[in-house]
C-alpha atoms as a PDB file:
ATOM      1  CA  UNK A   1      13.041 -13.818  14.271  1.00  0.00           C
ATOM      2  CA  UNK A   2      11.723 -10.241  14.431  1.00  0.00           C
ATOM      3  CA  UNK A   3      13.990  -7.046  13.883  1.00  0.00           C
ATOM      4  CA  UNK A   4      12.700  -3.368  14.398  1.00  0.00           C
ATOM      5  CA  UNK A   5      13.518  -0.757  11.329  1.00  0.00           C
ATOM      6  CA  UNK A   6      12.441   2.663  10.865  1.00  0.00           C
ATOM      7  CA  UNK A   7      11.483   3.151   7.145  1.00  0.00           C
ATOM      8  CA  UNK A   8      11.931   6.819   6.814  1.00  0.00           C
ATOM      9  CA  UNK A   9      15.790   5.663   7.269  1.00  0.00           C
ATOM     10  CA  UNK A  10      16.048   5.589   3.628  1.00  0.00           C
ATOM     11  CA  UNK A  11      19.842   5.469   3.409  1.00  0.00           C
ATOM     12  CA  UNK A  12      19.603   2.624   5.867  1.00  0.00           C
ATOM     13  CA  UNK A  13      17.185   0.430   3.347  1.00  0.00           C
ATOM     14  CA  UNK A  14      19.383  -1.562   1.442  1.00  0.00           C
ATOM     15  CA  UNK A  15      21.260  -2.641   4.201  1.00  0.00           C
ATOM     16  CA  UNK A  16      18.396  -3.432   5.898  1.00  0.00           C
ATOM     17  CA  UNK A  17      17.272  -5.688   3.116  1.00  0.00           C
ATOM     18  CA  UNK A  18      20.585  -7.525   2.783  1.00  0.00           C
ATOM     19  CA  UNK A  19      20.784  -8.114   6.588  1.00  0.00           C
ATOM     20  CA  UNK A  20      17.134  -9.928   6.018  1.00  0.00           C
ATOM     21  CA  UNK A  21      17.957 -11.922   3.272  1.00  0.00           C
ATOM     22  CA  UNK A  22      21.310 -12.903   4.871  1.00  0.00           C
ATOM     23  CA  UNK A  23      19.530 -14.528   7.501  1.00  0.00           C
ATOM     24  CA  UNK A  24      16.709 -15.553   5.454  1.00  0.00           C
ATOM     25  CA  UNK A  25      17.701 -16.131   1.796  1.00  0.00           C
ATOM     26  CA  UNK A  26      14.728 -18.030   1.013  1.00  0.00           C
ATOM     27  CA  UNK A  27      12.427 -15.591   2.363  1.00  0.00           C
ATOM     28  CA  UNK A  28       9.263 -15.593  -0.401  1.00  0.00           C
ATOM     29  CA  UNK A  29       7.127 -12.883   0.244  1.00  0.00           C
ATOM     30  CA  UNK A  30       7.465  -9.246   1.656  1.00  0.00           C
ATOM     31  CA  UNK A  31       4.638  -7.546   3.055  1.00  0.00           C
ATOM     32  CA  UNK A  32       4.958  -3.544   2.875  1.00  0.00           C
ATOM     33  CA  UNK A  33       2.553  -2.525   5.602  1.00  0.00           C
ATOM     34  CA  UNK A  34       3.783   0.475   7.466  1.00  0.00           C
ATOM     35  CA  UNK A  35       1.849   3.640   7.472  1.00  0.00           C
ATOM     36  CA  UNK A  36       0.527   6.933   8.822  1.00  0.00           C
ATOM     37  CA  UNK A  37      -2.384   8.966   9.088  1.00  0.00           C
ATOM     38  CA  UNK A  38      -3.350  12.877  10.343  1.00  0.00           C
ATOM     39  CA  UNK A  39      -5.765  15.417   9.896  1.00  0.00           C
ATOM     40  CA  UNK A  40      -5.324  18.236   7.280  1.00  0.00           C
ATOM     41  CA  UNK A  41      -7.538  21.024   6.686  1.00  0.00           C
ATOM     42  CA  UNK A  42      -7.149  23.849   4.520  1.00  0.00           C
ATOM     43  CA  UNK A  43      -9.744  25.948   5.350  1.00  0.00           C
ATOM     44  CA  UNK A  44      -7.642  27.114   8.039  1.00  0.00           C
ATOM     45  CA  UNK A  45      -4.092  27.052   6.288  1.00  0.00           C
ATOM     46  CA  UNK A  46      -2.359  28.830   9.339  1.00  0.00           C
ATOM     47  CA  UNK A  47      -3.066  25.663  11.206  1.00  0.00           C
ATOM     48  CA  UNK A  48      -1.634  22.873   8.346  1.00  0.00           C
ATOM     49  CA  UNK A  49       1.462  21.085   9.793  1.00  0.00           C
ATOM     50  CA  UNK A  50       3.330  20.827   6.402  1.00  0.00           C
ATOM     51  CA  UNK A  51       6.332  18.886   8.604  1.00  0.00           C
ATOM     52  CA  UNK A  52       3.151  16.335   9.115  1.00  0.00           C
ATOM     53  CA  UNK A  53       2.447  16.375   5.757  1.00  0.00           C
ATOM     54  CA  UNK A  54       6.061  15.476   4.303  1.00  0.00           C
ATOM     55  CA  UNK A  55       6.167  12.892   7.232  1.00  0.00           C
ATOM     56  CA  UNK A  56       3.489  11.471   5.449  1.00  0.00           C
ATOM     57  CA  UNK A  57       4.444  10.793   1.857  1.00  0.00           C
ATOM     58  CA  UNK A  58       7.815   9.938   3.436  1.00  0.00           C
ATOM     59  CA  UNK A  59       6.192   6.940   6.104  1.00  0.00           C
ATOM     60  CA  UNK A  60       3.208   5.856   3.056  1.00  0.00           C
ATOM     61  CA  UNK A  61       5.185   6.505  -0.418  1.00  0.00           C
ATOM     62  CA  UNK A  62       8.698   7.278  -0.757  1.00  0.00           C
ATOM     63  CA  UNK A  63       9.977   4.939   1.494  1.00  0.00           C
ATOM     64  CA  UNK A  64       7.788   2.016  -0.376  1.00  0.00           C
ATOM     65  CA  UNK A  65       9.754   2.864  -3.560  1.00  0.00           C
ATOM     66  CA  UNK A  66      13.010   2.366  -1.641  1.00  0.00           C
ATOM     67  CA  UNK A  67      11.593  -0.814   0.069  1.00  0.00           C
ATOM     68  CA  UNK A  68      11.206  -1.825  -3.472  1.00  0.00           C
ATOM     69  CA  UNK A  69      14.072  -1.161  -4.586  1.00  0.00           C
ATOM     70  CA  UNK A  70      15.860  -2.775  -1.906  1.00  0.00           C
ATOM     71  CA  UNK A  71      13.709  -6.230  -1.433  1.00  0.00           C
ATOM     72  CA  UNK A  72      12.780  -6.809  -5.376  1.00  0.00           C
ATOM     73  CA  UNK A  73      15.796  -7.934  -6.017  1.00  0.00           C
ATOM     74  CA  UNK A  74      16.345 -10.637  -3.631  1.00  0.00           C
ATOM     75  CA  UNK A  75      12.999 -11.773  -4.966  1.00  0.00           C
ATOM     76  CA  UNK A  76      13.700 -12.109  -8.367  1.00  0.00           C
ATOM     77  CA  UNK A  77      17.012 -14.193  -7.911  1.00  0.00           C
ATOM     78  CA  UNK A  78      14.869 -16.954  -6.562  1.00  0.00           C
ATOM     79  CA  UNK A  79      13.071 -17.601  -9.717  1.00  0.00           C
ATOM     80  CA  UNK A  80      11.477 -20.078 -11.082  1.00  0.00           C
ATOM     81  CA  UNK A  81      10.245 -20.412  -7.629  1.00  0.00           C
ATOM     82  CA  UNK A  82       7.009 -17.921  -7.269  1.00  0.00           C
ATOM     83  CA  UNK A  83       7.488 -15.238  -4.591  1.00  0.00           C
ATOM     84  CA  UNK A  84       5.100 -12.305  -3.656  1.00  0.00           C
ATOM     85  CA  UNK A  85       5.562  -8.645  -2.906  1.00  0.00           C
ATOM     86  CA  UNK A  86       2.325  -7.414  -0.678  1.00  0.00           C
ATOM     87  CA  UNK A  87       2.047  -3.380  -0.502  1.00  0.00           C
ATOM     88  CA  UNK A  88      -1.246  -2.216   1.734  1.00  0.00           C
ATOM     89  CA  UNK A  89      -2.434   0.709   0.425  1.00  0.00           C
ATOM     90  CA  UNK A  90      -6.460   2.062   1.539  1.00  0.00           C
ATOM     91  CA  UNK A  91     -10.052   2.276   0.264  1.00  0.00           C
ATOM     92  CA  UNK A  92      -9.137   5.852   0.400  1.00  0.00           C
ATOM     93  CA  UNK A  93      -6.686   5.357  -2.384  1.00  0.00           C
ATOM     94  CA  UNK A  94      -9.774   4.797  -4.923  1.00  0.00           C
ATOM     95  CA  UNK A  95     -11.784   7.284  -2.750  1.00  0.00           C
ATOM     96  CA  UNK A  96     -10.598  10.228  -0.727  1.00  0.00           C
ATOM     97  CA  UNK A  97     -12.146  11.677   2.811  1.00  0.00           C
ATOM     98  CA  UNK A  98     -12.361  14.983   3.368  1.00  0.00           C
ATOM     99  CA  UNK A  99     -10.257  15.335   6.811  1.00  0.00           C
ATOM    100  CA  UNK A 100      -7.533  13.254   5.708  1.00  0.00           C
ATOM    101  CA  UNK A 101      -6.513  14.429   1.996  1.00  0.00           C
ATOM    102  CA  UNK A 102      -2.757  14.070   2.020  1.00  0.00           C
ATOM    103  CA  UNK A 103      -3.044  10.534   3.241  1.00  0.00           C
ATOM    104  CA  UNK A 104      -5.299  10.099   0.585  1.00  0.00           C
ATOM    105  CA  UNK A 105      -3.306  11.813  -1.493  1.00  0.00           C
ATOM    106  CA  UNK A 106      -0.295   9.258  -0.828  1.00  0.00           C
ATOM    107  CA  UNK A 107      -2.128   5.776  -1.037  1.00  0.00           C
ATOM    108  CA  UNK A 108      -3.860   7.079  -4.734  1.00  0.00           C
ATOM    109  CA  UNK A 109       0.124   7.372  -5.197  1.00  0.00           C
ATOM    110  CA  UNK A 110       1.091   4.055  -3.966  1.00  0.00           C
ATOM    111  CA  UNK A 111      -1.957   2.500  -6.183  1.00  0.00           C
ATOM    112  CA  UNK A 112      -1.009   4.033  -9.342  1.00  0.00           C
ATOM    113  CA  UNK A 113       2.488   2.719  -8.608  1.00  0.00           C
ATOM    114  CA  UNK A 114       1.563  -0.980  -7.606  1.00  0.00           C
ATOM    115  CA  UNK A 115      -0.550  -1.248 -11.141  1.00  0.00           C
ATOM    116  CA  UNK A 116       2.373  -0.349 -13.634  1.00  0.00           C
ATOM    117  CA  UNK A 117       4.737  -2.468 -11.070  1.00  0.00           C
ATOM    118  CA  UNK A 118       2.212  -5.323 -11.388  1.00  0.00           C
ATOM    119  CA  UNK A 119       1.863  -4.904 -15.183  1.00  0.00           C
ATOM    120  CA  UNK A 120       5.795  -4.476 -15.821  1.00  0.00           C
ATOM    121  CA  UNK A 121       6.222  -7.994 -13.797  1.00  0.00           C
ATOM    122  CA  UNK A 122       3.934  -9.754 -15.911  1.00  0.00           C
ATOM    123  CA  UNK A 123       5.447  -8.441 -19.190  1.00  0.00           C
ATOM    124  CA  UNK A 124       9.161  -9.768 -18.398  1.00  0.00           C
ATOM    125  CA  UNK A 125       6.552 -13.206 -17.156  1.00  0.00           C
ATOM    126  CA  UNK A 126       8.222 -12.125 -13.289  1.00  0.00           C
ATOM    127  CA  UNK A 127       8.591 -15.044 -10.831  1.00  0.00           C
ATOM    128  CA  UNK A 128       7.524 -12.399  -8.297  1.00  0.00           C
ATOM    129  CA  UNK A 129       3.777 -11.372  -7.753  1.00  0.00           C
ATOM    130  CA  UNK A 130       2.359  -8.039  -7.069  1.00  0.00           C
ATOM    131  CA  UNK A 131      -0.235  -7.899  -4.492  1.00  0.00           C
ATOM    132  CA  UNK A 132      -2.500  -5.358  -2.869  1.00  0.00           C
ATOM    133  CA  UNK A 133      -4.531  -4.792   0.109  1.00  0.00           C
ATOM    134  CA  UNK A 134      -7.134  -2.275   0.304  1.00  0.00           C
ATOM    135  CA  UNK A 135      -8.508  -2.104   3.917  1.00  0.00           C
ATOM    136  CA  UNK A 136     -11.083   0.193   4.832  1.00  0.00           C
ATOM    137  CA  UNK A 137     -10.568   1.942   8.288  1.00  0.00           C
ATOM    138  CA  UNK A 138      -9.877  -0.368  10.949  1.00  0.00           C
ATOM    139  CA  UNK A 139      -9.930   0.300  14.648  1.00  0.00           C
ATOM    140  CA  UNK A 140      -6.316   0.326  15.178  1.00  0.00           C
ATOM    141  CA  UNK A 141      -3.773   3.124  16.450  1.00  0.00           C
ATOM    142  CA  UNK A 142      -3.571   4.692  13.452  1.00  0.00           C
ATOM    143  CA  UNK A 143      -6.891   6.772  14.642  1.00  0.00           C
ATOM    144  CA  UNK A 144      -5.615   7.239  18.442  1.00  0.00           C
ATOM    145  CA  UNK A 145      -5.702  10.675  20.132  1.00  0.00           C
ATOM    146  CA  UNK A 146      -1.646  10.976  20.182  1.00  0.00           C
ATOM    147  CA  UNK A 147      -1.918  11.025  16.219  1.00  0.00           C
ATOM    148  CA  UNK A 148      -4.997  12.452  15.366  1.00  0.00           C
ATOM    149  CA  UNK A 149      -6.393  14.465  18.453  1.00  0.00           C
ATOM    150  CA  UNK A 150      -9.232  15.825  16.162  1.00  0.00           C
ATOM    151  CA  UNK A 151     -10.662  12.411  16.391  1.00  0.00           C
ATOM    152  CA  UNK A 152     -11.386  13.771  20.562  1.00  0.00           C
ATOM    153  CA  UNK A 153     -11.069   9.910  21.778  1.00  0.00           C
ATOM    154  CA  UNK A 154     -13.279   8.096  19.652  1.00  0.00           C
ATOM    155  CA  UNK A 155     -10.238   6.933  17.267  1.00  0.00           C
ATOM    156  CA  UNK A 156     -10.391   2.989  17.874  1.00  0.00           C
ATOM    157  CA  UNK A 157     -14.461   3.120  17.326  1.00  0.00           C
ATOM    158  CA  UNK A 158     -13.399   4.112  13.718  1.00  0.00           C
ATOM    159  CA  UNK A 159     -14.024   1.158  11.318  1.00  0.00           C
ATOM    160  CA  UNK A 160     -14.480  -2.346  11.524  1.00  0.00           C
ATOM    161  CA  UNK A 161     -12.658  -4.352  14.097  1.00  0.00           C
ATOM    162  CA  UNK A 162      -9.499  -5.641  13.674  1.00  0.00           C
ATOM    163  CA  UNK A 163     -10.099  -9.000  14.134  1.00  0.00           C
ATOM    164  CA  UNK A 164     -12.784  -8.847  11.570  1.00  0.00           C
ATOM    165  CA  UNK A 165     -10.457  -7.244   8.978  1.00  0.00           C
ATOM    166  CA  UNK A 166      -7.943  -9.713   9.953  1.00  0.00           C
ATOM    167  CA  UNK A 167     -10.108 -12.974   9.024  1.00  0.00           C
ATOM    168  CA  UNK A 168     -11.231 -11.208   5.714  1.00  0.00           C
ATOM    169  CA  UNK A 169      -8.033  -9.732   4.328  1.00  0.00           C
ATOM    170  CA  UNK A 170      -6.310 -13.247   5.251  1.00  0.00           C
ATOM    171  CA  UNK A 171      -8.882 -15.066   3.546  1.00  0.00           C
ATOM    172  CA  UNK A 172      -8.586 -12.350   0.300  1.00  0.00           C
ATOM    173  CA  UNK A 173      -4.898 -13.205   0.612  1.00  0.00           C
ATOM    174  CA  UNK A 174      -4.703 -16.686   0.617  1.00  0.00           C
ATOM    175  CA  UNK A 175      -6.902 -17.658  -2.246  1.00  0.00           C
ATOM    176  CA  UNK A 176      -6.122 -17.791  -5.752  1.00  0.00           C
ATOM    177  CA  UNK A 177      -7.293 -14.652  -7.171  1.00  0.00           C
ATOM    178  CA  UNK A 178      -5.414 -12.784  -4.584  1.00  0.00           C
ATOM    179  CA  UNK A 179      -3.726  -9.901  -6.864  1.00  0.00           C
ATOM    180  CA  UNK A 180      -5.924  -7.350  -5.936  1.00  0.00           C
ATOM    181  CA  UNK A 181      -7.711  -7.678  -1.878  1.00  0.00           C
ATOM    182  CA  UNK A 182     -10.666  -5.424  -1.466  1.00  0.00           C
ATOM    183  CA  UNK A 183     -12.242  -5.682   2.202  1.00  0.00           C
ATOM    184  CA  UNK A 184     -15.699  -4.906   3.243  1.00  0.00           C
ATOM    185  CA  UNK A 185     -16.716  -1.699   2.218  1.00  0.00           C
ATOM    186  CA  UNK A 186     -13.815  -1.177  -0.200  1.00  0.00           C
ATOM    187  CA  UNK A 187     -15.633  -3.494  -2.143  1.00  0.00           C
ATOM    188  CA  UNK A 188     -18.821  -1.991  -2.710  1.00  0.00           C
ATOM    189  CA  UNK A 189     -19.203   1.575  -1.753  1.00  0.00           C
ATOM    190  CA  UNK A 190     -15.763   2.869  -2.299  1.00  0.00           C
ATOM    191  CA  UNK A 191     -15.757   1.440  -5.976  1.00  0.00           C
ATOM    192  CA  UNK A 192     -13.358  -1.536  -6.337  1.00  0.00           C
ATOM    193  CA  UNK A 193     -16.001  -3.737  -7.670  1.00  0.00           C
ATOM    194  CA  UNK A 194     -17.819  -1.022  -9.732  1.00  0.00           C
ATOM    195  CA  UNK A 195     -15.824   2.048 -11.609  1.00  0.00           C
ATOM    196  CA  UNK A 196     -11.973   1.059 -10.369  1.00  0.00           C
ATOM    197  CA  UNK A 197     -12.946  -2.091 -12.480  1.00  0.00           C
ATOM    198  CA  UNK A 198     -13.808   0.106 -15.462  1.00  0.00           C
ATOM    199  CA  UNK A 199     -10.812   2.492 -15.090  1.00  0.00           C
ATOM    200  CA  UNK A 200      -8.057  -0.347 -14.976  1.00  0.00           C
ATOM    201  CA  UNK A 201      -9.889  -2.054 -18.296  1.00  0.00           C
ATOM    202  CA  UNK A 202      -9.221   1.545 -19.336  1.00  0.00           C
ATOM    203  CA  UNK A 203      -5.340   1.762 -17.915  1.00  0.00           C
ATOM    204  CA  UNK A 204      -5.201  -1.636 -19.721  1.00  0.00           C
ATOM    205  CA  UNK A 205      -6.503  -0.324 -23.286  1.00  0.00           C
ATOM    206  CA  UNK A 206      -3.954   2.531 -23.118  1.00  0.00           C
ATOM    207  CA  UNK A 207      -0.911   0.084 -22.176  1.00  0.00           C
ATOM    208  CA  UNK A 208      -1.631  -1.599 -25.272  1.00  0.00           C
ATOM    209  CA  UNK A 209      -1.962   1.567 -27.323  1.00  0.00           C
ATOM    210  CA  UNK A 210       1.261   3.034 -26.373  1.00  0.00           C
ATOM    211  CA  UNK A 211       2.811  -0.702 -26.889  1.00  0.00           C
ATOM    212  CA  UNK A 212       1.492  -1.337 -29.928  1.00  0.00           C
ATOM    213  CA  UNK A 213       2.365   2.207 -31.404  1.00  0.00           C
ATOM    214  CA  UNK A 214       6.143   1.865 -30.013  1.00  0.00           C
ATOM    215  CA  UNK A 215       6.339  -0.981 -32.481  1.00  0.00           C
END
């Protein structure tokens, strides 16, 4: 069964989410995936698209906190059974590029959100899981000349095949530390394994703080 939704639609969400879950009510996992990417650069500010740019948080943040929203709670009525809630964010969220800094701008965003969302879940001991997926850049049609003409036709030579991706990130996802899904170079030289480690040990530290003094 497949059904085609537009998520900047906000006001159209939660009906959207009902609809699925009328037809599906044991549906176990959603998988946020939907995104967009374009070229900004400010040393010519004449020539920033900020309609692009709004289009952008709209399509990569905002309408992931109304998918959210919506979809959580059909999720957590199911419990005790375990269920999953899979947001892709980007290597770029732990990293930014320089031609690209508002998409950047919107997956650091979507990161910060998914590790207080994760940590809330496992404080209330949540029968729903938080997952993420951080792919580097894959030769899909996010890079194609009708979105990013900058990229002058070389778009889908940008990153590592899809196929490839697709064997690795399914492979992150289904084993059992699959909380957090780092692929190829995410893992390495865009920090996951290395200084994001250090800074969520440090997000961690300061939870506790503030918890501990709130008591």
């Amino acid at each position: 069964d497949t059904a085609v939704f537009d998520i900047t639609k906000l006001e159209e969400i939660p009906g959207f989410a009902k609809d699925m879950f009328s037809k599906h009510p044991d549906l176990d996992c959603i998988f946020l995936n939907s995104g967009m990417q374009r070229h900004m650069d400010w040393t010519k500010p004449e020539e920033v698209n900020l309609d692009n740019a709004e289009t952008e948080i709209l399509t990569n943040y905002t309408s992931y906190l109304h998918l959210t929203k919506a979809f959580l709670p059909y999720l957590q009525k199911q419990a005790p059974k375990p269920t999953s809630l899979i947001f892709t964010t980007s290597g770029l969220a732990l990293v930014p590029i320089l031609y690209c800094p508002n998409y950047c701008a919107t997956k650091a965003a979507l990161h910060h959100m998914i590790l207080v969302l994760r940590q809330q879940m496992k404080d209330v001991e949540s029968n729903v899981k938080i997952i993420e997926l951080y792919p580097p850049a894959v030769q899909t049609e996010l890079h194609d000349d009708k979105h990013q003409p900058e990229m002058n036709g070389k778009g889908r030579s940008v990153g590592m095949p899809l196929n490839d991706f697709t064997d690795e990130a399914w492979a992150g996802l289904s084993s059992d530390d699959n909380e957090q899904v780092p692929v190829q170079m995410v893992k390495t030289m865009m920090g996951f394994n290395g200084w994001e480690q250090e800074r969520q040990k440090t997000a961690q530290k300061m939870w506790a703080h503030i918890k501990q003094s709130q008591h």
